[in-house]
C-alpha atoms as a PDB file:
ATOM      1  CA  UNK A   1       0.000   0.000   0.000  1.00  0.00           C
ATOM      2  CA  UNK A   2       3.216   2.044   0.507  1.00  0.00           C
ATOM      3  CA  UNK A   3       4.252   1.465  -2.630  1.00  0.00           C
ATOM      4  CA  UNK A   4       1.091   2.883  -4.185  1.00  0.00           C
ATOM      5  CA  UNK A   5       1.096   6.136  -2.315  1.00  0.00           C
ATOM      6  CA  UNK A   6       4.792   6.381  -3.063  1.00  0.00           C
ATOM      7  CA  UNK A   7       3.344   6.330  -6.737  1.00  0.00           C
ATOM      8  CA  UNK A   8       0.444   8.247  -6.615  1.00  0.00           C
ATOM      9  CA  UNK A   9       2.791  11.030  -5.189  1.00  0.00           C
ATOM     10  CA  UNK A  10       5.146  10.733  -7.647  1.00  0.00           C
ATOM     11  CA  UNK A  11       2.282  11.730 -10.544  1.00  0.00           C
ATOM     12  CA  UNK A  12       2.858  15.463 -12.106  1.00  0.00           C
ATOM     13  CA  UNK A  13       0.287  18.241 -11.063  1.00  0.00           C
ATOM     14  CA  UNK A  14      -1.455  18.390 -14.213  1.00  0.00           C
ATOM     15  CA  UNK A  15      -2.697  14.549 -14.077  1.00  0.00           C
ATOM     16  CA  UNK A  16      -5.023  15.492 -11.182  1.00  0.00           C
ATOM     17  CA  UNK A  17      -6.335  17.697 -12.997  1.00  0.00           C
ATOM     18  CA  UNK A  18      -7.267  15.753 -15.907  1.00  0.00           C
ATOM     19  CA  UNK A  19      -8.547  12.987 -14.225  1.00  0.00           C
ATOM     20  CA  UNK A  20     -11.124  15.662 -12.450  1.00  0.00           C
ATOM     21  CA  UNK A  21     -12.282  16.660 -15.689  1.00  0.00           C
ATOM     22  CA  UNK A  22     -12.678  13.525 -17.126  1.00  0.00           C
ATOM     23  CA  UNK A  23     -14.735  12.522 -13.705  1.00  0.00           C
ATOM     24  CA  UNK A  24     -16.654  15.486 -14.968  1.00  0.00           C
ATOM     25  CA  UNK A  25     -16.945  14.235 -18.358  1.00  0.00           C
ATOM     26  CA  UNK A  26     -17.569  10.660 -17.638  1.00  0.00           C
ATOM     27  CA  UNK A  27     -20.939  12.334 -14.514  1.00  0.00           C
ATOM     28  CA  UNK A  28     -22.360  13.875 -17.719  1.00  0.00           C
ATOM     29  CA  UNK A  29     -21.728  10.910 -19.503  1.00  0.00           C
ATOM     30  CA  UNK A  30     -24.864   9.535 -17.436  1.00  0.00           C
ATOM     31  CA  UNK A  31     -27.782  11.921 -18.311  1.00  0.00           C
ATOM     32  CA  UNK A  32     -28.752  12.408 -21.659  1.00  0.00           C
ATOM     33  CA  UNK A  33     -27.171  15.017 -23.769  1.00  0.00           C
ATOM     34  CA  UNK A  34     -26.823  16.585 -26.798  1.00  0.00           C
ATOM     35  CA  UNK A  35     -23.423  16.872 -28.627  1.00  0.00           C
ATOM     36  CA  UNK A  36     -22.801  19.308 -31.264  1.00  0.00           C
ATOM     37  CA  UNK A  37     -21.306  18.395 -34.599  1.00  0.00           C
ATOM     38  CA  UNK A  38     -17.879  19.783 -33.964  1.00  0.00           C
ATOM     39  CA  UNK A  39     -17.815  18.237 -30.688  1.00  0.00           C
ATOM     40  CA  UNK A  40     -18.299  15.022 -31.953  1.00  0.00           C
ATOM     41  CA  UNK A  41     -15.633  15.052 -34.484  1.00  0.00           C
ATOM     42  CA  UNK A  42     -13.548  16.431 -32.242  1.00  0.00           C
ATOM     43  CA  UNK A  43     -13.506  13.640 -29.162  1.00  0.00           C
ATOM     44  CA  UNK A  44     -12.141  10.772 -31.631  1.00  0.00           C
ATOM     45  CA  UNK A  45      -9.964  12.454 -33.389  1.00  0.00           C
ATOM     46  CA  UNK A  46      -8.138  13.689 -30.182  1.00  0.00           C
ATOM     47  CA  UNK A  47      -8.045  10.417 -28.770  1.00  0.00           C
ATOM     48  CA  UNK A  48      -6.692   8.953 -32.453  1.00  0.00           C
ATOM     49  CA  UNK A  49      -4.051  11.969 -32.424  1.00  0.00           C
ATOM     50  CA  UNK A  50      -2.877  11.570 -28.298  1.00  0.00           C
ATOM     51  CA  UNK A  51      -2.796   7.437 -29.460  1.00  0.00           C
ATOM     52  CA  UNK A  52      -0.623   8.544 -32.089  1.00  0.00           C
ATOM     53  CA  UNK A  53       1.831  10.661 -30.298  1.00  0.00           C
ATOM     54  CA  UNK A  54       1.597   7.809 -27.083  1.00  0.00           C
ATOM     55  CA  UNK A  55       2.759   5.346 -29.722  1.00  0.00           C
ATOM     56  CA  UNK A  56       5.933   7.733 -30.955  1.00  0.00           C
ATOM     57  CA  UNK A  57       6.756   9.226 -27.654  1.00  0.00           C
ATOM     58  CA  UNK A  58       7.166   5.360 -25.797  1.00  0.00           C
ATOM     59  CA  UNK A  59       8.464   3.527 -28.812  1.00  0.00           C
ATOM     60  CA  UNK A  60       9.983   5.936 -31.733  1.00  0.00           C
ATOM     61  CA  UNK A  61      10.727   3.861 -34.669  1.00  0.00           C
ATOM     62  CA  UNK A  62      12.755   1.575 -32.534  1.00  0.00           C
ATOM     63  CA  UNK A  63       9.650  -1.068 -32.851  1.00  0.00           C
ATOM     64  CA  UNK A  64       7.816  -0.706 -36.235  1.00  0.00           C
ATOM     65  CA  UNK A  65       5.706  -4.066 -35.421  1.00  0.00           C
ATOM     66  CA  UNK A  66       3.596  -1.557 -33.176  1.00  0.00           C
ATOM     67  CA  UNK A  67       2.386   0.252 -35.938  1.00  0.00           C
ATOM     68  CA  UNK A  68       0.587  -3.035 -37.453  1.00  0.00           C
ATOM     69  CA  UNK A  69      -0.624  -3.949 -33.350  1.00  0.00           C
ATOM     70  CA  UNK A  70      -2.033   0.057 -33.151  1.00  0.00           C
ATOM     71  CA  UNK A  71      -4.003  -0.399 -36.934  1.00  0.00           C
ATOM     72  CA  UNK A  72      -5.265  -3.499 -35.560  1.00  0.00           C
ATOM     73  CA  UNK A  73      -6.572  -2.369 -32.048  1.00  0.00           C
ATOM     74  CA  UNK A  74      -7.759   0.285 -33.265  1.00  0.00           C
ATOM     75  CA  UNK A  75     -10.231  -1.709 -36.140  1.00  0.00           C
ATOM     76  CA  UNK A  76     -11.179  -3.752 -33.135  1.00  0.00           C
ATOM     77  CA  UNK A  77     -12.019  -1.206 -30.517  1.00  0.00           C
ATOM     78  CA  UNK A  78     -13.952   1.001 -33.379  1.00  0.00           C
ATOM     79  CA  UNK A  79     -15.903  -2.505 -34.067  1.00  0.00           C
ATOM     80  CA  UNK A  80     -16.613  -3.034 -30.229  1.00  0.00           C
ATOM     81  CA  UNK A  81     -17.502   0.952 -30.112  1.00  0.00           C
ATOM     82  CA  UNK A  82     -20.256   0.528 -33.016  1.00  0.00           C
ATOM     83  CA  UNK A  83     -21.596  -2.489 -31.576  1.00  0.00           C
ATOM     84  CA  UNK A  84     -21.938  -0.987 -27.879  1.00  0.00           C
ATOM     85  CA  UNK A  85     -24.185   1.961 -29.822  1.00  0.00           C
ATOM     86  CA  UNK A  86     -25.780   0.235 -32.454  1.00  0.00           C
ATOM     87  CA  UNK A  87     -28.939  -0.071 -30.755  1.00  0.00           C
ATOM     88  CA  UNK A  88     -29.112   3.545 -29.107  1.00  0.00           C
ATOM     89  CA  UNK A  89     -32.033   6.150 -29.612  1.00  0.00           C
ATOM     90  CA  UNK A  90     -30.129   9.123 -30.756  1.00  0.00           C
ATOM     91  CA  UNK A  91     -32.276  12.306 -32.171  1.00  0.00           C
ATOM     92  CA  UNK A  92     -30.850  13.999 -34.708  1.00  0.00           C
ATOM     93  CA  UNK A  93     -31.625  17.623 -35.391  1.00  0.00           C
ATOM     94  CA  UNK A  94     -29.600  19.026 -38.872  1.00  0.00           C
ATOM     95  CA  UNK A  95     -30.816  22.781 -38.348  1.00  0.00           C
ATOM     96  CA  UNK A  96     -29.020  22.860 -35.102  1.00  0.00           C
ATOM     97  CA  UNK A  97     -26.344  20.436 -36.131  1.00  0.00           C
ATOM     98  CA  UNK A  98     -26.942  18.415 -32.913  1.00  0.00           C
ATOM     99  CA  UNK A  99     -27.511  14.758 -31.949  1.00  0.00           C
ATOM    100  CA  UNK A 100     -28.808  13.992 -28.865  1.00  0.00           C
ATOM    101  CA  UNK A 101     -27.854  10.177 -27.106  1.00  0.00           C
ATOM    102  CA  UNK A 102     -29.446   8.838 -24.389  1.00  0.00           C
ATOM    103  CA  UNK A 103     -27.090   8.746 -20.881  1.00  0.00           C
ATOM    104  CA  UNK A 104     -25.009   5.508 -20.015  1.00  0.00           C
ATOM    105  CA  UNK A 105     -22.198   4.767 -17.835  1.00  0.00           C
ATOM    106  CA  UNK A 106     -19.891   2.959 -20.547  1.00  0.00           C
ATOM    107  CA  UNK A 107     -18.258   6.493 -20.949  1.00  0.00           C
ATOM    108  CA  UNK A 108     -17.572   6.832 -17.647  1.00  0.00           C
ATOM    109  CA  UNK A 109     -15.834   3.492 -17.579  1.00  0.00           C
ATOM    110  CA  UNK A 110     -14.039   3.900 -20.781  1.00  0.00           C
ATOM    111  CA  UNK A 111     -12.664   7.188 -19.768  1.00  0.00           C
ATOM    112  CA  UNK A 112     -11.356   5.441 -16.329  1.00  0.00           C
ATOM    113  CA  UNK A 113     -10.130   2.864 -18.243  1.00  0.00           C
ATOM    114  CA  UNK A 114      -8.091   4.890 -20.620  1.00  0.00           C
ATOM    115  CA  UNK A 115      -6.773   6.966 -17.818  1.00  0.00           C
ATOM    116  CA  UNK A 116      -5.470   4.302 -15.122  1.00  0.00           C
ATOM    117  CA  UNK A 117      -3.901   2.476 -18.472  1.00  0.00           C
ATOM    118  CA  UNK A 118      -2.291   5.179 -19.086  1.00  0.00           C
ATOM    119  CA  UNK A 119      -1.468   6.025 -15.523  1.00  0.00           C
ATOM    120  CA  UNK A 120      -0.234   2.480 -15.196  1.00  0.00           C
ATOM    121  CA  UNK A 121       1.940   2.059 -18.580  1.00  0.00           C
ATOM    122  CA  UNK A 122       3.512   5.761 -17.586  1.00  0.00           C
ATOM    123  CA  UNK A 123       4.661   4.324 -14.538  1.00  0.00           C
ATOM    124  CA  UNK A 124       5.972   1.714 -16.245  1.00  0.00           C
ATOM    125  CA  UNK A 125       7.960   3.630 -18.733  1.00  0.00           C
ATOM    126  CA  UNK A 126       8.863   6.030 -15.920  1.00  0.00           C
ATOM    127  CA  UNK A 127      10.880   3.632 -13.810  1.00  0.00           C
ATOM    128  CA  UNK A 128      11.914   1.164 -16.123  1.00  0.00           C
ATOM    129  CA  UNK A 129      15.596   1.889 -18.115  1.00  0.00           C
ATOM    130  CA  UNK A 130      14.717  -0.499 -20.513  1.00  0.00           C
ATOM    131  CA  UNK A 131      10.970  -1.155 -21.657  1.00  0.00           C
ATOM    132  CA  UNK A 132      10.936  -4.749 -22.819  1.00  0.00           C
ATOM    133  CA  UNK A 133       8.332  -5.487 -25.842  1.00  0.00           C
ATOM    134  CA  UNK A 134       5.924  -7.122 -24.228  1.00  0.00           C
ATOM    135  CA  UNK A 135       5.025  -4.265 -22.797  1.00  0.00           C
ATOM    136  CA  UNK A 136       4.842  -1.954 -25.565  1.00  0.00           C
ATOM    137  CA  UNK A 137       3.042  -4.454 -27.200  1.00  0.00           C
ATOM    138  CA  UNK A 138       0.139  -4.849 -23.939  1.00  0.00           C
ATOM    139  CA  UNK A 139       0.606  -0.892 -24.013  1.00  0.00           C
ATOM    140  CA  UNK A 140      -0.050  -0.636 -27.635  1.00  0.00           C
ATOM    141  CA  UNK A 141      -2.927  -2.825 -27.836  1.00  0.00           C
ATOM    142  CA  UNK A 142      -4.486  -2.442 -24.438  1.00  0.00           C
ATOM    143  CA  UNK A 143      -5.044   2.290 -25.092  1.00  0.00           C
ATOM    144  CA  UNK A 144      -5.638   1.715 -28.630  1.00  0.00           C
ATOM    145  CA  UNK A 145      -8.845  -0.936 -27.736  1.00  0.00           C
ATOM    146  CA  UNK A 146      -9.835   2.081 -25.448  1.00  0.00           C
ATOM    147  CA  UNK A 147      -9.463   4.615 -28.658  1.00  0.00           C
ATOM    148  CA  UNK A 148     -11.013   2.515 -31.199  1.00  0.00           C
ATOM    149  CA  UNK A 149     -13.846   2.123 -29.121  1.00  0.00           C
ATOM    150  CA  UNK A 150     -14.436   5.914 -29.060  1.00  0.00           C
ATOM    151  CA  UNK A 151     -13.616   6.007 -32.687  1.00  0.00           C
ATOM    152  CA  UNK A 152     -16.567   3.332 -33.345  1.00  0.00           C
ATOM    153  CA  UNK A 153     -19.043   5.429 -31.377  1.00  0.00           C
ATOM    154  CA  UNK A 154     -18.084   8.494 -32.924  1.00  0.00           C
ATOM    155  CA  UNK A 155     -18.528   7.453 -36.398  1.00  0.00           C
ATOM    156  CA  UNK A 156     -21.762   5.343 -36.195  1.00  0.00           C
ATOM    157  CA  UNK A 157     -23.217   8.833 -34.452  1.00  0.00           C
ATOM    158  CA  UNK A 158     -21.731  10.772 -37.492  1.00  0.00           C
ATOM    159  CA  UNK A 159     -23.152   8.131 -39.923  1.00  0.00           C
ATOM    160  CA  UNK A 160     -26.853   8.701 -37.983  1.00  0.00           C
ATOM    161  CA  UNK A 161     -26.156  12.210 -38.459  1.00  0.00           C
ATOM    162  CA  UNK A 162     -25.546  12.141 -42.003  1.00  0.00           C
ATOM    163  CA  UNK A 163     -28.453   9.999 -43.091  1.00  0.00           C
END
């Protein structure tokens, strides 16, 4: 238990602060809402660009496998993502360029899911001189999942929208 205080102290500023406004995030997450066109092009495609830069920052070009595992994860999670929302009610209104979905708590727990993996995998390449594969390769796959998985959602609501 030491060890996780030691750990939890050793965390920047600036990821407390993120993980209170994803807890905000994730709260609203539960009642239904309305999203704005922008808005929802805008969540995937930062989660596709920070999965981008997480994948160049931890691994560089020293590991060019990675870049077939992050294609790959990332097909998968956006699969899982359109599945989970296939069946929603979502109200689309073109004049205002708004959808509306219905609340749910699998935001919430993919946003805590993306952040402890990246919490976790941070420590990991914190304290570790030398990052073996294996866990690039957990790293790679595991976020990615998370990001396709927005990326799914995102684009079956743009799809709605569109038709």
């Amino acid at each position: 238990m030491e060890d996780l205080w030691q750990i939890l102290r050793g965390a920047p500023w600036w990821v407390y602060v993120l993980f209170i406004i994803l807890v905000r995030m994730g709260l609203q997450s539960t009642k239904p809402r309305t999203i704005t066109l922008q808005r929802l092009g805008l969540f995937p495609l930062v989660f596709i660009v920070w999965s981008i830069l997480r994948l160049y920052q931890n691994n560089g070009f020293e590991f060019p496998s990675l870049i077939f595992w992050w294609v790959l994860s990332l097909g998968i999670g956006a699969y899982l993502g359109v599945k989970e929302v296939s069946s929603w009610k979502i109200h689309v209104d073109k004049e205002k360029k708004t959808i509306t979905i219905p609340g749910n708590y699998s935001t919430i727990v993919f946003i805590f899911a993306i952040f402890i993996l990246n919490f976790f995998w941070g420590y990991f390449y914190a304290t570790l001189v030398n990052v073996p594969y294996w866990i690039r390769l957990i790293d790679t796959i595991s976020t990615t999942i998370c990001t396709g998985l927005f990326v799914g959602r995102g684009g079956l609501f743009l799809k709605r929208y569109l038709s």
